[in-house]
C-alpha atoms as a PDB file:
ATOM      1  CA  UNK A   1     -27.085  26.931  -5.148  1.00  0.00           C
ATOM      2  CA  UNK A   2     -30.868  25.656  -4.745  1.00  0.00           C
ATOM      3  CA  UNK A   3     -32.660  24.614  -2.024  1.00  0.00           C
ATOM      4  CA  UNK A   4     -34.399  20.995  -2.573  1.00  0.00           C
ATOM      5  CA  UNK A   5     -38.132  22.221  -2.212  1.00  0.00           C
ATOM      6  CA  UNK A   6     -39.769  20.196   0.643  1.00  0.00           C
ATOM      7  CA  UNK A   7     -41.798  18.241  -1.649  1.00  0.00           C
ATOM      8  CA  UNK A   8     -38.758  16.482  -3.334  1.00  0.00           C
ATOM      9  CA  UNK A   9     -38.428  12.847  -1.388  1.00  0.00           C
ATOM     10  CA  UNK A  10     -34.399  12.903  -1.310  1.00  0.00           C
ATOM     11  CA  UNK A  11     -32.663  16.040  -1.031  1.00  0.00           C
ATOM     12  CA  UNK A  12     -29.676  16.950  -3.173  1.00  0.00           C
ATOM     13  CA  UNK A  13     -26.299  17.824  -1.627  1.00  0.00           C
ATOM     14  CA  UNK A  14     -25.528  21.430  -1.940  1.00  0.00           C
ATOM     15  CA  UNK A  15     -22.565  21.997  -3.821  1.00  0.00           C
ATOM     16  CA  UNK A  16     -20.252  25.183  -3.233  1.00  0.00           C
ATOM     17  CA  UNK A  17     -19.525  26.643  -6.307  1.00  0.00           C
ATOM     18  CA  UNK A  18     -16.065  25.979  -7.383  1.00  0.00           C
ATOM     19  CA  UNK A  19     -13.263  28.135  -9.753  1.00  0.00           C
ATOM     20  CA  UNK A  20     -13.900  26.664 -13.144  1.00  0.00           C
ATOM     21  CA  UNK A  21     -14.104  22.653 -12.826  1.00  0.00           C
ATOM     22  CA  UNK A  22     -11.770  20.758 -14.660  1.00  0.00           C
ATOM     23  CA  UNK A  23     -13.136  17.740 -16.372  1.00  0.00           C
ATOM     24  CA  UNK A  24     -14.027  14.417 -15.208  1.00  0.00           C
ATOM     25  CA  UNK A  25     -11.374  12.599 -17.284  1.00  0.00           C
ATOM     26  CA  UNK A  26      -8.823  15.720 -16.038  1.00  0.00           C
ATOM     27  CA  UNK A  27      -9.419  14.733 -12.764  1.00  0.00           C
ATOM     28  CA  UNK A  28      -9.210  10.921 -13.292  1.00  0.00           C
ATOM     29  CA  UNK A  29      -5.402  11.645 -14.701  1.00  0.00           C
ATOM     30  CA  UNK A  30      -4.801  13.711 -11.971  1.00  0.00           C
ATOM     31  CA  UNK A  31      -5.670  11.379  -9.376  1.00  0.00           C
ATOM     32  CA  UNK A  32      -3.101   9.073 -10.962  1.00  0.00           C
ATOM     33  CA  UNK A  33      -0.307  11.932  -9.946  1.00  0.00           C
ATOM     34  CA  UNK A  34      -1.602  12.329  -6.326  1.00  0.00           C
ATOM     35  CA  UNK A  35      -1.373   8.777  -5.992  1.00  0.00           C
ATOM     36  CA  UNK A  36       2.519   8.408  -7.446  1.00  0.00           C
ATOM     37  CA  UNK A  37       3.192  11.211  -5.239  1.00  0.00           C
ATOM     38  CA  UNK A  38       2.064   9.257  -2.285  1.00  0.00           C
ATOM     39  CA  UNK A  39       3.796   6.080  -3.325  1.00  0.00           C
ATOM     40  CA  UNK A  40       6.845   8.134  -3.823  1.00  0.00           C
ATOM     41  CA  UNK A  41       6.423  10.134  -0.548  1.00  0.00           C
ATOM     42  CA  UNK A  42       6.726   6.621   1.266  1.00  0.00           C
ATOM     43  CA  UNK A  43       9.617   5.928  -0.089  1.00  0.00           C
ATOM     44  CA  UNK A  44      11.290   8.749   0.492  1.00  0.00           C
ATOM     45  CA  UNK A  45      10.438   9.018   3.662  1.00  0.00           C
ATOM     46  CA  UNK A  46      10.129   5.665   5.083  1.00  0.00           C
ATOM     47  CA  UNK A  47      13.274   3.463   5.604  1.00  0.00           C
ATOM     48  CA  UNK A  48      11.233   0.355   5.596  1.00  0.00           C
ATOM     49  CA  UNK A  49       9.011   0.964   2.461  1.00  0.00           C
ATOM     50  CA  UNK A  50      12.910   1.126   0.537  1.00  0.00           C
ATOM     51  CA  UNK A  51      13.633  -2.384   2.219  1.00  0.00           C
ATOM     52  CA  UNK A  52      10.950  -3.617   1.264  1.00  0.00           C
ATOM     53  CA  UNK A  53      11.129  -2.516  -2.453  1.00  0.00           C
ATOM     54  CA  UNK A  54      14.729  -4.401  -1.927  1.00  0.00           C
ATOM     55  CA  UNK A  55      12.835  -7.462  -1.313  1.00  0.00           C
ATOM     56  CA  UNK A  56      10.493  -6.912  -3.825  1.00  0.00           C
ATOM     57  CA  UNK A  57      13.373  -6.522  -6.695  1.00  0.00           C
ATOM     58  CA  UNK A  58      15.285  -9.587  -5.509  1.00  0.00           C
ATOM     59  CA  UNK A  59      11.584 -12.016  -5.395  1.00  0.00           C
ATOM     60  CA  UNK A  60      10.894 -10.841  -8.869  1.00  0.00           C
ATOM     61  CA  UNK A  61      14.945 -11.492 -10.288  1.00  0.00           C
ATOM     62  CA  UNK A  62      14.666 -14.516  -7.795  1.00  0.00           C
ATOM     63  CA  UNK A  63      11.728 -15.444 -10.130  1.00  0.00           C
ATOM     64  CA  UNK A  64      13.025 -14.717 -13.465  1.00  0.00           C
ATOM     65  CA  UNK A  65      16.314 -16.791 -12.598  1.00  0.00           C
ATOM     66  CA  UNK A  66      14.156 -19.655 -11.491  1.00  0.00           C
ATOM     67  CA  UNK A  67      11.852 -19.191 -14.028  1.00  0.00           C
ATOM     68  CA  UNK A  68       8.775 -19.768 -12.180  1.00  0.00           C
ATOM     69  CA  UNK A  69       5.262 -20.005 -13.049  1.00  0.00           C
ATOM     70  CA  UNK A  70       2.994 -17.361 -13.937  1.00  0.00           C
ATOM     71  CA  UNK A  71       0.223 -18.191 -11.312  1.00  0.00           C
ATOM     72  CA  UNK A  72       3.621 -18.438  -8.687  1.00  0.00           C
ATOM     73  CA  UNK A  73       4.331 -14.828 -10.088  1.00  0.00           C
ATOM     74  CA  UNK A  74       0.962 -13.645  -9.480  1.00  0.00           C
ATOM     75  CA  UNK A  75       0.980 -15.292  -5.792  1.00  0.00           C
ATOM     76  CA  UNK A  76       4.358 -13.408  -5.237  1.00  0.00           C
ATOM     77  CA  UNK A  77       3.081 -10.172  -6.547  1.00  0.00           C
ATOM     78  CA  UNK A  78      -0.012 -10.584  -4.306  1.00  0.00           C
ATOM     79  CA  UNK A  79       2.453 -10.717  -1.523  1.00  0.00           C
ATOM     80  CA  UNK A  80       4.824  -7.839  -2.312  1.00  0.00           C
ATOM     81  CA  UNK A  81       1.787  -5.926  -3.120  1.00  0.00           C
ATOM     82  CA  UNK A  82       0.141  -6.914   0.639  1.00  0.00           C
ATOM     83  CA  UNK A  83       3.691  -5.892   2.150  1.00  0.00           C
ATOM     84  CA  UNK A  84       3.221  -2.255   0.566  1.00  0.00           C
ATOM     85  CA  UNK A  85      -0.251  -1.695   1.411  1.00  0.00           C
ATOM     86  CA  UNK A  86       0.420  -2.120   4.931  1.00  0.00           C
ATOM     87  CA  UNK A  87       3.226  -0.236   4.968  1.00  0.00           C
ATOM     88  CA  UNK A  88       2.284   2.931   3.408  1.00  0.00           C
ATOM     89  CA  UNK A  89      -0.883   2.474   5.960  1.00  0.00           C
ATOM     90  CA  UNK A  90       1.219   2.276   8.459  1.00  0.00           C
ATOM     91  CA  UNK A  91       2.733   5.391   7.522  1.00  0.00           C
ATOM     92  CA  UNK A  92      -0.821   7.120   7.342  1.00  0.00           C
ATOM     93  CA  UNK A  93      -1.310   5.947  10.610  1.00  0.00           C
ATOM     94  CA  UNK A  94       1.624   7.451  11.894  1.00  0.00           C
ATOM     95  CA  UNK A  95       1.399  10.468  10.290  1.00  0.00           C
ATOM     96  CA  UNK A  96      -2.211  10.894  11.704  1.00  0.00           C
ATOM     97  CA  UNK A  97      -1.268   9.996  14.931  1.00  0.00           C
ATOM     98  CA  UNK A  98       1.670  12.726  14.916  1.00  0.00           C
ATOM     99  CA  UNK A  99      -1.201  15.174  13.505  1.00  0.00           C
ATOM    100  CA  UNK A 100      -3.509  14.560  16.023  1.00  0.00           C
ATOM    101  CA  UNK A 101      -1.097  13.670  19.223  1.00  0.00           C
ATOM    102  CA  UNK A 102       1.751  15.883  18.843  1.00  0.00           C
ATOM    103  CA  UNK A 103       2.636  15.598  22.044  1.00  0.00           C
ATOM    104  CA  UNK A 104       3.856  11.864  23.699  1.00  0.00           C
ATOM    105  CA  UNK A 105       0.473   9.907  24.606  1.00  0.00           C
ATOM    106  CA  UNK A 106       0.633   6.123  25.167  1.00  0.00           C
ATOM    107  CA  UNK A 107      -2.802   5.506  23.676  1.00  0.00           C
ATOM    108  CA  UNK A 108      -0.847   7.206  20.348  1.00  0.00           C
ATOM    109  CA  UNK A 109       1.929   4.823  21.199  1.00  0.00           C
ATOM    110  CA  UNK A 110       0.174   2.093  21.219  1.00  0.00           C
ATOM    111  CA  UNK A 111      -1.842   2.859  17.805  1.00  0.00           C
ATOM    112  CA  UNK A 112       1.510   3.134  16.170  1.00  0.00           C
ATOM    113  CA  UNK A 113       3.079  -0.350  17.464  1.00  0.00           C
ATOM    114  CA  UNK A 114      -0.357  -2.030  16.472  1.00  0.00           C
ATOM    115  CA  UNK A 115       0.174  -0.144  12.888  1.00  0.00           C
ATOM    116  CA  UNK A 116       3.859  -1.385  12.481  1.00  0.00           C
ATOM    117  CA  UNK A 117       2.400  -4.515  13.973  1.00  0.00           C
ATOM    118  CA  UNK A 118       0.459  -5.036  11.188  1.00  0.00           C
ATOM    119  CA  UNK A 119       3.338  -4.319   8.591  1.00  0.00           C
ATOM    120  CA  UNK A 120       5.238  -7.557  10.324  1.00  0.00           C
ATOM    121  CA  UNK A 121       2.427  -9.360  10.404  1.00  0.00           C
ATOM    122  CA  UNK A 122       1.767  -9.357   6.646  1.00  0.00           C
ATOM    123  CA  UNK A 123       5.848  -9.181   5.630  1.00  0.00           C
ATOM    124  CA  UNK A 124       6.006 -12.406   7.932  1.00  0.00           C
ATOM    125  CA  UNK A 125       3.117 -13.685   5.216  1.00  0.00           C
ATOM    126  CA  UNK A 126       5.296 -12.836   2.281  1.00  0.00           C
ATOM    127  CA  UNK A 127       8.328 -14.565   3.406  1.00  0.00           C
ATOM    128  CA  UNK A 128       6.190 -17.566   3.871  1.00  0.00           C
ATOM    129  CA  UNK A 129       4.865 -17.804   0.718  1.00  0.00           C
ATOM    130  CA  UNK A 130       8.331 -17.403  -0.303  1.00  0.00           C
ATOM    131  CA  UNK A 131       8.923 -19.915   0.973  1.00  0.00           C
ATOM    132  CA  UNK A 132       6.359 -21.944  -0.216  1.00  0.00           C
ATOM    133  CA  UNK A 133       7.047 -20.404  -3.970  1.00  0.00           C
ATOM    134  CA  UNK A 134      11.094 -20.883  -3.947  1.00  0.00           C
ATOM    135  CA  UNK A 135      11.596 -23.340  -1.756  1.00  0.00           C
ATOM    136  CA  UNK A 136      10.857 -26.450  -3.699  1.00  0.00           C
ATOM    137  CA  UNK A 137      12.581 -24.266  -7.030  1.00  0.00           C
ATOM    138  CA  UNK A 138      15.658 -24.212  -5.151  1.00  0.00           C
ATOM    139  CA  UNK A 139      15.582 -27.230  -3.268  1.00  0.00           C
ATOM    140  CA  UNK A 140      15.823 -29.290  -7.375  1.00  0.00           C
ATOM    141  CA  UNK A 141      18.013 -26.551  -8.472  1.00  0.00           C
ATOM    142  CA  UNK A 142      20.947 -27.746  -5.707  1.00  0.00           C
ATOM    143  CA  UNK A 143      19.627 -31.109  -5.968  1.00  0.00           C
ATOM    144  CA  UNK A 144      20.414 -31.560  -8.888  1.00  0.00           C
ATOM    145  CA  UNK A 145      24.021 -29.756  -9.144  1.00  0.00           C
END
């Protein structure tokens, strides 16, 4: 490791040296694990992430059978994909709160209903635009029987 010399008018980070590097494109690929493993951490762990993949797997048949559009697909997969965000954030929330309160706090209490807040907030979005996307599909499909 170098020191920047005092001259230099933005000093470089200082690196630690590290066991042999793997390469950048290595790295990219291996990123992609970490992330699956994350996505299949949640769930596995969480009993809400697995309801929600439910939900997911009906929308998109829901869609096939009704044959919507694409832009209603993408819409829908917007939503589904809002639904999981949240609640694998949630579930970072909670885990950091459980890291750094292990012990009962309200404050940590609190953090935790405003995470699992969120979650609701944005599934109560989906089924909306569920709604909004089916509704009218199935309102001429029995219509019309």
């Amino acid at each position: 490791m170098t020191q920047p010399s005092s001259s230099s008018k933005s000093a470089e980070p200082l690196v630690p040296p590290s066991s042999p590097s793997k390469s950048a494109w290595a790295k990219f690929i291996a990123s992609f694990g970490y992330a699956f493993q994350g996505l299949w951490y949640a769930l596995c762990t969480q009993r809400n992430a697995r309801v929600h993949a439910v939900a997911a797997a009906l929308a998109t048949l829901l869609g096939i059978v009704l044959r919507i559009s694409a832009v209603e697909f993408a819409i829908i997969f917007i939503a589904i994909a809002g639904v999981f965000v949240a609640e694998m954030f949630n579930t970072v929330f909670e885990l950091c709160v459980d890291l750094a309160s292990p012990d009962y706090h309200p404050l940590a209490r609190i953090a935790k209903d405003v995470a699992a807040g969120a979650v609701l907030v944005s599934a109560m979005l989906a089924a909306v635009i569920g709604l909004f996307i089916f509704g009218p599909h199935l309102w001429l499909l029995f219509i019309h029987r």
